[in-house]
Protein backbone atom coordinates (compact mmCIF):
# COMPACT_ATOMS: atom_id res chain seq x y z
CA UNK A 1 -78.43 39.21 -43.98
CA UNK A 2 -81.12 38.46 -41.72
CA UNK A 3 -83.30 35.36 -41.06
CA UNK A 4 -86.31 37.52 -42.76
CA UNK A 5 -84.58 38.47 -45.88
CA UNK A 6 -83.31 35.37 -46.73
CA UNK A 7 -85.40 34.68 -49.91
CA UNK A 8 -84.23 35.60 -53.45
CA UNK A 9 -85.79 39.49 -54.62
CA UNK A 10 -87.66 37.86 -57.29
CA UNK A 11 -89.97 35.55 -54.84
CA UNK A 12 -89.87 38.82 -52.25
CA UNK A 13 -91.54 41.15 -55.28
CA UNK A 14 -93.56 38.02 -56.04
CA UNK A 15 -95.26 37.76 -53.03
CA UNK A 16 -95.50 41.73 -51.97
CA UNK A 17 -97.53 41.90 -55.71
CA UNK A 18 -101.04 40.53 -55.61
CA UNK A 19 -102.66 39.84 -59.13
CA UNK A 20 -105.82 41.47 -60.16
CA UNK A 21 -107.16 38.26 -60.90
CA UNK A 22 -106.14 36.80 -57.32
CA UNK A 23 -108.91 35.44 -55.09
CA UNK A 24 -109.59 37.47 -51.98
CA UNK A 25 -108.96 35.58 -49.42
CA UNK A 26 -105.53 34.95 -51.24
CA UNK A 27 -105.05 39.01 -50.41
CA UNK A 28 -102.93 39.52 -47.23
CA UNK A 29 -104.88 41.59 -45.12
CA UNK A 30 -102.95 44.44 -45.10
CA UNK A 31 -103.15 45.33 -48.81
CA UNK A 32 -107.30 44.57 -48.38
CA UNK A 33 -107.15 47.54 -45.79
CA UNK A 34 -105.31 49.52 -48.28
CA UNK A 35 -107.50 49.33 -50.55
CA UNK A 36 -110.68 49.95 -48.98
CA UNK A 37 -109.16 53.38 -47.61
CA UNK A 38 -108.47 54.33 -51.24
CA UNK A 39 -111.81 53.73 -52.93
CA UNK A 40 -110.60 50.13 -53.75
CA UNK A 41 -108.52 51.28 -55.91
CA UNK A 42 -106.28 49.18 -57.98
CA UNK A 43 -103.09 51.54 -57.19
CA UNK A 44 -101.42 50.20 -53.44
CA UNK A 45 -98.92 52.55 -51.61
CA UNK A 46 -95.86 49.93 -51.16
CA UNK A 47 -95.90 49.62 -47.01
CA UNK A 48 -91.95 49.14 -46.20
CA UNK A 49 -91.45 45.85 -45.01
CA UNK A 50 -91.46 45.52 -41.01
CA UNK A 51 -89.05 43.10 -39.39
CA UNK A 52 -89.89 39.82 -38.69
CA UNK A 53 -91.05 39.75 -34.89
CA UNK A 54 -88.18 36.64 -33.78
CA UNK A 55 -86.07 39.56 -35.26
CA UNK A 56 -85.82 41.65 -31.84
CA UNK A 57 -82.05 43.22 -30.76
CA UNK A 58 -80.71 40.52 -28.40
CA UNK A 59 -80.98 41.19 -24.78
CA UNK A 60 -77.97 39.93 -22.88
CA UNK A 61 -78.61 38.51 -19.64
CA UNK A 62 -76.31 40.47 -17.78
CA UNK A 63 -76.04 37.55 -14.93
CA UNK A 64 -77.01 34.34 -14.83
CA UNK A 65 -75.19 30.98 -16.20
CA UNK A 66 -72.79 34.43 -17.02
CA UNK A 67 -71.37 34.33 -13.40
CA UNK A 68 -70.27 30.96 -14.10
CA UNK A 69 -68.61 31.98 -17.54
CA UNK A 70 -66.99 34.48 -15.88
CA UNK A 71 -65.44 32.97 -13.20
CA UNK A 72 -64.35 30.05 -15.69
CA UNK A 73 -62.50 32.98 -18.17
CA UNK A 74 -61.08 34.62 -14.26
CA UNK A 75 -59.12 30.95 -14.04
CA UNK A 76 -58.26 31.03 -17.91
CA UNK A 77 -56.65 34.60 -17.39
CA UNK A 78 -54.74 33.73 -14.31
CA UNK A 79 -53.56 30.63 -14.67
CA UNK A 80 -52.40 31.94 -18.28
CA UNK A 81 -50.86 34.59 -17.03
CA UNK A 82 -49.61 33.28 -13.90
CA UNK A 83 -47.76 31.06 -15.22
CA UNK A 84 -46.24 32.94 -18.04
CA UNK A 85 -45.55 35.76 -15.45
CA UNK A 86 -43.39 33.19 -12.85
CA UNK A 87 -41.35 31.90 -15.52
CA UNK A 88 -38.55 33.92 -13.64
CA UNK A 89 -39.07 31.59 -10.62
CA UNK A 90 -38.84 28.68 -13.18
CA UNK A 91 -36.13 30.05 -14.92
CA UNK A 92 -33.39 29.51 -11.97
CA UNK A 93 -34.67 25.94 -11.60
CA UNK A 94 -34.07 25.45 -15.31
CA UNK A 95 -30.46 27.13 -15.67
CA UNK A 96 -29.42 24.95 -12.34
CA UNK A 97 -31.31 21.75 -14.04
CA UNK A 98 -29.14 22.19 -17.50
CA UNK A 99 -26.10 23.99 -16.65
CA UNK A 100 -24.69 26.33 -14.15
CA UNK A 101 -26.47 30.60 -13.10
CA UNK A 102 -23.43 31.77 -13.95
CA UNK A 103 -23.21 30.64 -17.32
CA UNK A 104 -24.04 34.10 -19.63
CA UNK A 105 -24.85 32.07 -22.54
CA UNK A 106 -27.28 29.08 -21.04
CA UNK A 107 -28.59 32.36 -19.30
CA UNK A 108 -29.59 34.26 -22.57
CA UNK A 109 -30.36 30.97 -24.24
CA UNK A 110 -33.00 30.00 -21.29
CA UNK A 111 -34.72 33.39 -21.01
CA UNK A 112 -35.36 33.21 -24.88
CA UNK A 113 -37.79 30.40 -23.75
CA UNK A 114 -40.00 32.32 -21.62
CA UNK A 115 -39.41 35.15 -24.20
CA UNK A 116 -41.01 33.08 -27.07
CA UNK A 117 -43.80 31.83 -25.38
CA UNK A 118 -44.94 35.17 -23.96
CA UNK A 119 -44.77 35.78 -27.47
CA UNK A 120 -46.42 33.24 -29.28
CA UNK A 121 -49.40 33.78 -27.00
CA UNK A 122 -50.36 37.20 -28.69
CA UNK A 123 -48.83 36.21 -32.21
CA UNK A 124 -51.22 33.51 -32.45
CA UNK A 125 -53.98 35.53 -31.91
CA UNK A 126 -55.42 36.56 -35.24
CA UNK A 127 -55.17 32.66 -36.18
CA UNK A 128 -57.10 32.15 -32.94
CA UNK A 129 -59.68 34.46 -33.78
CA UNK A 130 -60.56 32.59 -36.75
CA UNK A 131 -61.23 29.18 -34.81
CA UNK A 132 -63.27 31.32 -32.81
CA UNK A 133 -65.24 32.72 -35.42
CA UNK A 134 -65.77 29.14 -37.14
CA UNK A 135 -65.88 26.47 -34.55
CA UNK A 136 -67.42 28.81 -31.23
CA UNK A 137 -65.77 29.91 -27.97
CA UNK A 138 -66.51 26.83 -26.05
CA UNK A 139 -64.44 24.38 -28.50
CA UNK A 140 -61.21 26.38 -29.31
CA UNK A 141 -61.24 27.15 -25.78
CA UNK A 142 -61.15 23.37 -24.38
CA UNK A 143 -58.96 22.56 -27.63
CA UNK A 144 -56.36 24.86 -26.86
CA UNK A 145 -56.28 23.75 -22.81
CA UNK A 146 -55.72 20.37 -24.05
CA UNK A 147 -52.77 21.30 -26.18
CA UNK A 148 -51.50 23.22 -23.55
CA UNK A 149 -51.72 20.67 -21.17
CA UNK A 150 -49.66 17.88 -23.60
CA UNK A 151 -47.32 20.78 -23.94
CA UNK A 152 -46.62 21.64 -20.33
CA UNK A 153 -46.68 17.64 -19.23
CA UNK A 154 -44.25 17.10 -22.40
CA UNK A 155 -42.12 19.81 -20.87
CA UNK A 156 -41.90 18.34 -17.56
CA UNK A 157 -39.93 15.01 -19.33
CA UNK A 158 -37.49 16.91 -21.28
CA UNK A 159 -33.76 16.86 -20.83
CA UNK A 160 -32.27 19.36 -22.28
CA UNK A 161 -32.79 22.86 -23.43
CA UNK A 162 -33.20 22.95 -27.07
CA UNK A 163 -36.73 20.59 -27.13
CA UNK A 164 -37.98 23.33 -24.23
CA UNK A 165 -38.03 25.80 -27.43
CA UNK A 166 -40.55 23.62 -28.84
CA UNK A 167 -42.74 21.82 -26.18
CA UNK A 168 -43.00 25.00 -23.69
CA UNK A 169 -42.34 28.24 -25.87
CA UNK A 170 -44.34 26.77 -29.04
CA UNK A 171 -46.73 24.22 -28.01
CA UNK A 172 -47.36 25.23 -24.18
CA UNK A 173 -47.61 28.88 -25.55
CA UNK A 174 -50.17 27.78 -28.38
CA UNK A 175 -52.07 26.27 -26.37
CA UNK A 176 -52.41 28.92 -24.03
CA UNK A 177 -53.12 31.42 -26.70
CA UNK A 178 -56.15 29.12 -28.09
CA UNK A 179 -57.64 28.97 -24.39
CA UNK A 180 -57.15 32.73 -23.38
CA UNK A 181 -59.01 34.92 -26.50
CA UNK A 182 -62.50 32.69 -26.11
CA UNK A 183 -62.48 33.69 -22.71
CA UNK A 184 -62.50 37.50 -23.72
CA UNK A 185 -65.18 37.05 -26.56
CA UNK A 186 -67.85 34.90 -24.33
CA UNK A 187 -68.16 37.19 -21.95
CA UNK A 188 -69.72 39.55 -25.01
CA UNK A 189 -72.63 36.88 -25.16
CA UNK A 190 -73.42 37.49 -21.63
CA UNK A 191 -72.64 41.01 -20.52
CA UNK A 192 -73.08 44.47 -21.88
CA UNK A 193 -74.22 47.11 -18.96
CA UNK A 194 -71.78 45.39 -17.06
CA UNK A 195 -69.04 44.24 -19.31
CA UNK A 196 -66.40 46.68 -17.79
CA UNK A 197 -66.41 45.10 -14.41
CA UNK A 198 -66.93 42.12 -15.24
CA UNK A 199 -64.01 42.25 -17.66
CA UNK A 200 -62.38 44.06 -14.65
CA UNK A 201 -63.33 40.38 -12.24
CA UNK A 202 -61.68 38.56 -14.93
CA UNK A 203 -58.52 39.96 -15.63
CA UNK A 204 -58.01 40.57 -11.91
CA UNK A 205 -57.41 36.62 -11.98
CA UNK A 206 -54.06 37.30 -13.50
CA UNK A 207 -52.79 39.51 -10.72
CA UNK A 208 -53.81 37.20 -8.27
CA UNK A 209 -52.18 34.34 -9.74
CA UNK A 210 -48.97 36.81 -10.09
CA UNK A 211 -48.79 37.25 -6.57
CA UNK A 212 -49.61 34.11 -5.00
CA UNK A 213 -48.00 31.74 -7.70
CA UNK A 214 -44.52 32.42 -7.35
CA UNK A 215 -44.45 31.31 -3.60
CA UNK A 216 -46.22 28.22 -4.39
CA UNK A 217 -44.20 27.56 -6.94
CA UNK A 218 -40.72 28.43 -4.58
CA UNK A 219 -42.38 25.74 -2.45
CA UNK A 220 -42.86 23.30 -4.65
CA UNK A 221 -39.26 23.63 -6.69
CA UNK A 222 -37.88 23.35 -3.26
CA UNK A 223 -39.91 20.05 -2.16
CA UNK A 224 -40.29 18.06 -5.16
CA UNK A 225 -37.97 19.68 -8.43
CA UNK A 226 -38.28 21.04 -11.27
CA UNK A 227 -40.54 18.35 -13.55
CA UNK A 228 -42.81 17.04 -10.49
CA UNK A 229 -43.66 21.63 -10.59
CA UNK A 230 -44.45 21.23 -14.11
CA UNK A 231 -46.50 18.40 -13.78
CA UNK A 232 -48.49 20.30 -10.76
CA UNK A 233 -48.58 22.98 -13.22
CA UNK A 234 -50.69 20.64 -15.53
CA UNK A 235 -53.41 20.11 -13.01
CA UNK A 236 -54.34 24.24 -13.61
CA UNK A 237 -54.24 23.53 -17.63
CA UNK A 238 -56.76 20.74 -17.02
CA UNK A 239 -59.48 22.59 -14.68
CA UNK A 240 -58.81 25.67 -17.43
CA UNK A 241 -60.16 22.75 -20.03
CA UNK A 242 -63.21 21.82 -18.00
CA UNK A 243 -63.68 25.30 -17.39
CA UNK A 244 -63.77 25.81 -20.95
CA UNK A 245 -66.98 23.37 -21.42
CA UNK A 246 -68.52 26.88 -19.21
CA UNK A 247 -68.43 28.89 -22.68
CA UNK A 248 -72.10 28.07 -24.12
CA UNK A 249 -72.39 30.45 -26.89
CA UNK A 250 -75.76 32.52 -26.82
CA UNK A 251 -74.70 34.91 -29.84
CA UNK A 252 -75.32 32.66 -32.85
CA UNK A 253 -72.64 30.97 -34.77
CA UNK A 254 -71.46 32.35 -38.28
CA UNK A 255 -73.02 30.18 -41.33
CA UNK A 256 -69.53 28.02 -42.54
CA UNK A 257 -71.80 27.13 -45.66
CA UNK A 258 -71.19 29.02 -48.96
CA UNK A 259 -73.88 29.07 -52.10
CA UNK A 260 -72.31 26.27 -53.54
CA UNK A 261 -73.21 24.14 -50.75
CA UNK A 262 -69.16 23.84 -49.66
CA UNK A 263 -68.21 22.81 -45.69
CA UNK A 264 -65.57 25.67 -46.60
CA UNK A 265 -65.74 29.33 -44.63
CA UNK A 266 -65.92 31.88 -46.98
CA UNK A 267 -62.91 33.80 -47.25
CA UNK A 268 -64.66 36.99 -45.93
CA UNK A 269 -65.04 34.76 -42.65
CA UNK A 270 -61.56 33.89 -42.14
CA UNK A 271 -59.82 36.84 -42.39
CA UNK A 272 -62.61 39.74 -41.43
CA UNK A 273 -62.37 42.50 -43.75
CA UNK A 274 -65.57 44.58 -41.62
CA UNK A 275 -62.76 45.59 -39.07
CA UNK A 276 -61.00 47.50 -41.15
CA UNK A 277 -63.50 49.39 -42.28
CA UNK A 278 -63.78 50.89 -39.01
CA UNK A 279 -61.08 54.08 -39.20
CA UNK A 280 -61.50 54.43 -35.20
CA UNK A 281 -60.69 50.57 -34.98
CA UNK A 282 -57.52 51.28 -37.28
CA UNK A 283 -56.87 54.38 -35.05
CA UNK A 284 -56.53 51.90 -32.06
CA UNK A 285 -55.20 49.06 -33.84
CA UNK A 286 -51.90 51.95 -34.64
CA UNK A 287 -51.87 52.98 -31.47
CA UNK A 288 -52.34 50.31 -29.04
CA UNK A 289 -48.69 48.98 -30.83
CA UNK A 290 -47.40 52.24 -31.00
CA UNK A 291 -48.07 52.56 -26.96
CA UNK A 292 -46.48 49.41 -26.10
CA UNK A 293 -42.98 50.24 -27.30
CA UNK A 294 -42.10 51.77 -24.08
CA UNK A 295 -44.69 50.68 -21.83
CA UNK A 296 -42.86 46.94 -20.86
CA UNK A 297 -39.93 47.98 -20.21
CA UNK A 298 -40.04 48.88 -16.46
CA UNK A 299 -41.28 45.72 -15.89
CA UNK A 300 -38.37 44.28 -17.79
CA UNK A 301 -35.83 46.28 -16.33
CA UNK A 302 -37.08 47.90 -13.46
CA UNK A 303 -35.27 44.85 -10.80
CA UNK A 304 -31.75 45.59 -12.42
CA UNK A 305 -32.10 49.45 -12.41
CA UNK A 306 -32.63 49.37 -8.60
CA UNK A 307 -29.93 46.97 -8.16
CA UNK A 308 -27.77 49.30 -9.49
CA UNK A 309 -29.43 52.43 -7.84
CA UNK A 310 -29.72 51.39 -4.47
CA UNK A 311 -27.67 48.01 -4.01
CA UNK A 312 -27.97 44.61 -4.12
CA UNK A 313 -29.67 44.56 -0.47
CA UNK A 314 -32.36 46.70 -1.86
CA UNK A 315 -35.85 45.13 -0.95
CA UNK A 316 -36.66 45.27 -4.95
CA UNK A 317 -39.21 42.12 -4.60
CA UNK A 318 -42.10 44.50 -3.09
CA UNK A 319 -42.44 47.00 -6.16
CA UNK A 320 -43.01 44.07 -7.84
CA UNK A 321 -45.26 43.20 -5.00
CA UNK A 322 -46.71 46.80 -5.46
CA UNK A 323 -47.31 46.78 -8.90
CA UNK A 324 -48.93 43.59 -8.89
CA UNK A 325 -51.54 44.27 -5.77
CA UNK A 326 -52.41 48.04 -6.97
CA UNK A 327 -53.52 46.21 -11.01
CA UNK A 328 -55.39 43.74 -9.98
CA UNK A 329 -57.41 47.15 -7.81
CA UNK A 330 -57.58 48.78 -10.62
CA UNK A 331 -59.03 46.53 -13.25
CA UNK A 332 -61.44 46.07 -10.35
CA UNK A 333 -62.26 50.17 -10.15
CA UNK A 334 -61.69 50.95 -13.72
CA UNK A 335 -63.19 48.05 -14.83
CA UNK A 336 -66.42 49.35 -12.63
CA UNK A 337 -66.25 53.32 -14.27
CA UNK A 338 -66.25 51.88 -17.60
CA UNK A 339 -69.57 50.78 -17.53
CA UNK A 340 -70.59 54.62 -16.84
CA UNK A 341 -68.89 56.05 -19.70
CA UNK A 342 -71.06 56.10 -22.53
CA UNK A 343 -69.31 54.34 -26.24
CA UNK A 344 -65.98 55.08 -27.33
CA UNK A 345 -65.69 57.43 -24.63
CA UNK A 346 -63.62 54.73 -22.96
CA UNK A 347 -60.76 55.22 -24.86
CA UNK A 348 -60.23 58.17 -22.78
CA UNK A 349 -59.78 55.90 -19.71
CA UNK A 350 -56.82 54.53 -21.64
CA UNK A 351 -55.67 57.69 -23.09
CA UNK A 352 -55.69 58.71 -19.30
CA UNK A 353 -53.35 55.42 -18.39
CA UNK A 354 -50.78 55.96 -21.30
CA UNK A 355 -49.67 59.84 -20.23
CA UNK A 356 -49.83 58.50 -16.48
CA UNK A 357 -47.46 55.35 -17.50
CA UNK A 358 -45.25 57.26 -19.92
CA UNK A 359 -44.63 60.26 -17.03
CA UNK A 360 -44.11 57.50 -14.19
CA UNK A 361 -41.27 55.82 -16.68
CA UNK A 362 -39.75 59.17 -17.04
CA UNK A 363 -39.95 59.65 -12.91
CA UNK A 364 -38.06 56.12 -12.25
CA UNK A 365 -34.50 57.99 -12.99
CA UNK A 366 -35.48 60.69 -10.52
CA UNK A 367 -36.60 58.63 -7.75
CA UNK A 368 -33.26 59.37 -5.15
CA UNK A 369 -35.26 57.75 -2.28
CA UNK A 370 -36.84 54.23 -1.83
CA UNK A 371 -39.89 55.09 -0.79
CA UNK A 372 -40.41 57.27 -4.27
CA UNK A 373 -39.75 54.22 -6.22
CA UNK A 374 -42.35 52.35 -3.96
CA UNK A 375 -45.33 55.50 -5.29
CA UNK A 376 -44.35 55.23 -8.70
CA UNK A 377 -45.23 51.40 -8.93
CA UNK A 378 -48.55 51.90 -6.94
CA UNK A 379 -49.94 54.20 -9.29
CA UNK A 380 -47.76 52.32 -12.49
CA UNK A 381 -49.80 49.03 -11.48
CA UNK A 382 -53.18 50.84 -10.90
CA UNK A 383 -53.11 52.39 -14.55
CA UNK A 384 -51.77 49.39 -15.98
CA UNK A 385 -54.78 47.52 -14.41
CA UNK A 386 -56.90 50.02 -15.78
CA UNK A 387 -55.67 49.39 -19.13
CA UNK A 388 -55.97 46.03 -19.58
CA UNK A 389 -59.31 45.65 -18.07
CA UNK A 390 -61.03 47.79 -20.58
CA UNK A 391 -59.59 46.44 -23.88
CA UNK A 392 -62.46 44.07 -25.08
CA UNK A 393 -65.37 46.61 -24.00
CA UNK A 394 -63.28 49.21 -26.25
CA UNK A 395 -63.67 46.73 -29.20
CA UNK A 396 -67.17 45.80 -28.57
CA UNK A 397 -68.33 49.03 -28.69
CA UNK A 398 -66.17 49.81 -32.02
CA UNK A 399 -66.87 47.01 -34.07
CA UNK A 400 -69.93 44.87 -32.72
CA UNK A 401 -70.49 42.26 -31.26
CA UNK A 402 -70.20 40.33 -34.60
CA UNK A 403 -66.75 41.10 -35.59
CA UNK A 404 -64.76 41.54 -31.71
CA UNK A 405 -63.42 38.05 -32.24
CA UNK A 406 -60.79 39.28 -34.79
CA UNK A 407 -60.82 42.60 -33.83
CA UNK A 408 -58.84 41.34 -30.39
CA UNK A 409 -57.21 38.78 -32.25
CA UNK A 410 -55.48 41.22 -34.75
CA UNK A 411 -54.87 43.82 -32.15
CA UNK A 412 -52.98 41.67 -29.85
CA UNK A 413 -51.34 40.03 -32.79
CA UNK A 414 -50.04 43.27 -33.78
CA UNK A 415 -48.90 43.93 -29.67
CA UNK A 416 -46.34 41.16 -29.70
CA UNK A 417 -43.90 42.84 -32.32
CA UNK A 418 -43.39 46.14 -29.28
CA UNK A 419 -43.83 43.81 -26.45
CA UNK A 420 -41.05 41.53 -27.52
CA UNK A 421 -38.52 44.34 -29.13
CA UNK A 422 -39.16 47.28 -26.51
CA UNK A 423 -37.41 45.53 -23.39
CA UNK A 424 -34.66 44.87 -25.35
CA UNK A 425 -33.92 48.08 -26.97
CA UNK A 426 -33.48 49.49 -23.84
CA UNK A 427 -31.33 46.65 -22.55
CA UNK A 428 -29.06 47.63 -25.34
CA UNK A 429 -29.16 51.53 -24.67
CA UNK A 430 -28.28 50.35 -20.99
CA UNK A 431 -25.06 48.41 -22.27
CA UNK A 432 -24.04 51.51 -24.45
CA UNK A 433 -24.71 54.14 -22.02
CA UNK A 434 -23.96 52.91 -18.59
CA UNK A 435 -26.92 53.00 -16.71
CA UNK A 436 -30.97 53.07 -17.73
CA UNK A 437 -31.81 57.07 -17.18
CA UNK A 438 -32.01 57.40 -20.80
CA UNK A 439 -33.72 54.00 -21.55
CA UNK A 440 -36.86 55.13 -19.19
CA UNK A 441 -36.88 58.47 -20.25
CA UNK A 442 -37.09 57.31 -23.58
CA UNK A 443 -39.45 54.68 -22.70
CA UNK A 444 -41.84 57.70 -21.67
CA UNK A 445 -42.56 59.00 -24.85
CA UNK A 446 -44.20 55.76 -27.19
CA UNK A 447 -47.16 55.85 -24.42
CA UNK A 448 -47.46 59.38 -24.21
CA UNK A 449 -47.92 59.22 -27.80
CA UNK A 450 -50.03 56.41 -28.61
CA UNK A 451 -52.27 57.78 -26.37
CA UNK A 452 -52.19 61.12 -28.19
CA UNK A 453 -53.28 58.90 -31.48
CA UNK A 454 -56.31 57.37 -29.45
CA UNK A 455 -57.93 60.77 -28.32
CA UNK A 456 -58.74 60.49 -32.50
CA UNK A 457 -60.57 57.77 -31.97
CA UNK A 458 -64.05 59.48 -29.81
CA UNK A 459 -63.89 62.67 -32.59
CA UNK A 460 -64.16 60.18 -35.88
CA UNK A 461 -66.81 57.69 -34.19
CA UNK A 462 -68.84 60.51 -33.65
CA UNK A 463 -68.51 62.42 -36.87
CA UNK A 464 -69.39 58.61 -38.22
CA UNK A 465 -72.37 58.74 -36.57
CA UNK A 466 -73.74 62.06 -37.48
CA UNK A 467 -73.19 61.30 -41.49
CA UNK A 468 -75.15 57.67 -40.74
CA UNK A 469 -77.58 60.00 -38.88
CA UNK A 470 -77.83 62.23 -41.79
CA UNK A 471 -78.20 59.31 -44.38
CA UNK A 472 -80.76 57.71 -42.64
CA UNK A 473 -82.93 61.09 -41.89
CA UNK A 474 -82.33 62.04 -45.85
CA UNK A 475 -83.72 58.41 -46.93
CA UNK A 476 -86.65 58.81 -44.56
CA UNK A 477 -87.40 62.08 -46.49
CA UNK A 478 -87.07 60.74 -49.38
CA UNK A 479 -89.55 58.31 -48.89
CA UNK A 480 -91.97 60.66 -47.43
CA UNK A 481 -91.79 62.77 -50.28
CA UNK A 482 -92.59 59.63 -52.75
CA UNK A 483 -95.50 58.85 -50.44
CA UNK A 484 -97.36 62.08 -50.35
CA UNK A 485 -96.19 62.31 -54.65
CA UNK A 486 -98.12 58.58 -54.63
CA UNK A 487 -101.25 59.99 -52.65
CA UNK A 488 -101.49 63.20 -54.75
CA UNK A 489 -101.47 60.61 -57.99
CA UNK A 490 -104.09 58.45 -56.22
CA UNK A 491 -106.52 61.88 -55.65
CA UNK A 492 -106.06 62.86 -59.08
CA UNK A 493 -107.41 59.31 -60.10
CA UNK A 494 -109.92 59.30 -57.80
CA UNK A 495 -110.99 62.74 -58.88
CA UNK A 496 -111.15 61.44 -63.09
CA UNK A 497 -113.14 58.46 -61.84
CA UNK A 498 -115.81 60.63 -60.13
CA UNK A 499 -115.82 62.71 -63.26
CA UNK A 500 -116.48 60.13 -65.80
CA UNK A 501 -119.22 58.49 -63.67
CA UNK A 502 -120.70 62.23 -63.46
């Protein structure tokens, strides 16, 4: 419903029908015309209703206090991610801190706290999509650094493990989760010709963190322990929540008021039903998840399966090195071609990034040589960059503008249930087999095949668009043909009025 169609029909017909008896000047000037070209006749032809001129499509500004938003969501996405990604630096600190490394079970018990709130970041999502829909970018985004920041700073007093569970994998996490989906939506308000790179600028920020934060953090952990790292930690969580106060909506805010006058949402505003109408959006919402069953696990278990392959002594640090350097390039590149394909064509960028994934996690097992290992994490981490940095442009262009909050909030909702059973599916195959040839052939196949699923997606958008096409060019002639019917009933009129006169 828009601004110039918010009055009931009954005033709407009211006003477009002018008594007979109605003063002239009362006439809007438009039906006065009408009927001086048909002999002032009492008969109008019904002009369709034009939009109101404030009415125009929005025009992003493509720059602007947008440079500033984007570097903003760049720090959101790496210091997010950064952190999430060294827990493994923080993890030794913590098993030395509350028990012994060699201890198996304080081991598995400590890694199911980075575990669960890697998690909780994308299960929160489609709740965080709601507050993003209702209150704006700008306030769930500073609201969820601050609870971020009380979890982190709470973590940094505990003593033992079991509170960790709550203050860093629920609360921490939460947190985290509120701040990081605003900073994908804003940049919507902001950007559209250049929306792929500059999605590409912003989720670089997590690769840089990735790289550079685990030495700073070794540093740190070295100098002053484990709680005086967390609390440094908290000084990133704050700037993230000034950074937040960057996120000035331009798109406007959804109306929270129903009929009855209640503060309430409507229920059609909290959970989005207009997604799901979309079948290409369902087509990616199946298999984004489907993808993702196989696509972690290298980077779960790509350290141990080298350990094993090539010894202990094995450099293994610099495919991780690799694989971080060569995404961050290619959300940077990608992120740049996106903006030259044209709609849902995009999908074919990801398409392109599943088969290569899938085939390199079927080449680890075959890699007899170092250096072979080292090429299949260069062009792992360049795909993987590519695939990340094009999600939200993907959604913008299949469900609007209106409706991407959700639409990324569901999606990666629906991404933590592969991201947090893959890895350890094929930790289990590992124990049962031996070694992990099978577990990354079979990790191969789930991207190889979600990406089948997602060529769908460019064949249904555009048969959608040629049956709107179609509807819209059989109303227009439709009302054409009741136009020139009208006109032939005005000449005949005109023609019995001449008559009688005669």
């Amino acid at each position: 419903m828009t601004e110039g169609n918010n009055m009931p029909e009954g005033e709407a017909a009211a006003e477009d029908e002018v008594p007979a008896g109605a003063p002239a000047e009362e006439k809007r000037p438009e039906e006065e015309e009408e009927k001086k070209e048909n002999g002032d006749s009492k008969v109008t032809v019904p002009e369709p209703a034009a939009p109101p001129a404030e009415e125009g499509e929005f025009v992003h500004p493509e720059g602007g206090w947008g440079w500033l938003v984007m570097l903003a969501a760049m720090w959101c996405n790496g210091s997010v991610f950064g952190i999430q990604n060294a827990f493994g630096i923080l993890f030794l600190s913590l098993l030395r801190e509350f028990g012994s490394e060699h201890d198996e079970d304080l081991r598995f018990r400590t890694a199911w706290v980075g575990s669960l709130s890697m998690g909780m970041i994308f299960f929160c999502s489609p709740i965080v999509s709601v507050f993003t829909d209702i209150l704006g970018c700008r306030v769930t985004a500073v609201g969820g650094a601050a609870v971020g920041l009380v979890g982190l700073l709470a973590s940094s007093f505990v003593t033992s493990l079991g509170p960790m569970y709550f203050t860093y994998g629920i609360v921490f996490a939460c947190g985290c989760s509120f701040a990081y989906q605003p900073s994908l939506v804003i940049l919507g308000h902001y950007f559209k010709k250049r929306l792929g790179l500059v999605n590409g600028i912003v989720t670089a920020g997590s690769s840089i963190f990735t790289i550079t934060l685990p030495f700073v953090l070794s540093s740190l952990l070295e100098k002053v322990g484990l709680q005086n790292t967390m609390r440094v930690l908290c000084i990133l969580m704050f700037v993230l929540m000034l950074a937040g106060f960057t996120y000035r909506p331009l798109l406007p805010l959804k109306s929270t008021n129903t009929l009855t006058g209640s503060r309430c949402p409507p229920i059609s505003q909290i959970f989005n039903i207009n997604i799901w109408k979309s079948l290409g959006y369902r087509i990616w919402a199946f298999g984004i998840p489907a993808a993702l069953y196989g696509y972690f696990v290298p980077y779960v278990h790509l350290m141990k399966h080298v350990e094993e392959h090539f010894g202990p002594d094995a450099n293994k640090e610099v495919l991780l090195m690799c694989i971080g350097i060569t995404s961050g390039v290619g959300r940077l590149i990608f992120g740049r071609v996106a903006d030259y394909v044209n709609g849902v064509n995009k999908v074919y960028l990801q398409v392109t990034s599943f088969f290569v994934i899938g085939l390199m996690s079927m080449m680890i097992p075959l890699c007899n040589i170092f250096g072979g290992l080292i090429a299949v994490c260069l062009l792992m981490g360049l795909f993987d960059g590519c695939f990340i940095c094009i999600m939200a442009p993907i959604a913008f262009e299949l469900v609007g503008a209106d409706n991407v909050s959700q639409a990324i909030g569901f999606l990666l909702g629906l991404m933590s249930v592969p991201m947090t059973v893959g890895p350890p599916i094929a930790g289990f195959l590992r124990d049962r087999l031996g070694n992990y040839a099978v577990a990354f052939y079979l990790a191969g196949i789930p991207p190889i095949f979600g990406g089948a699923v997602l060529c769908l997606i460019p064949w249904v958008e555009a048969r959608r668009k040629r049956r709107e096409k179609e509807a819209a060019l059989s109303r227009e002639q439709d009302v054409t043909q009741k136009m020139i019917e009208h006109e032939k009933a005005q000449g005949d009129t005109q023609c019995k009025t001449g008559e009688s006169v005669l």
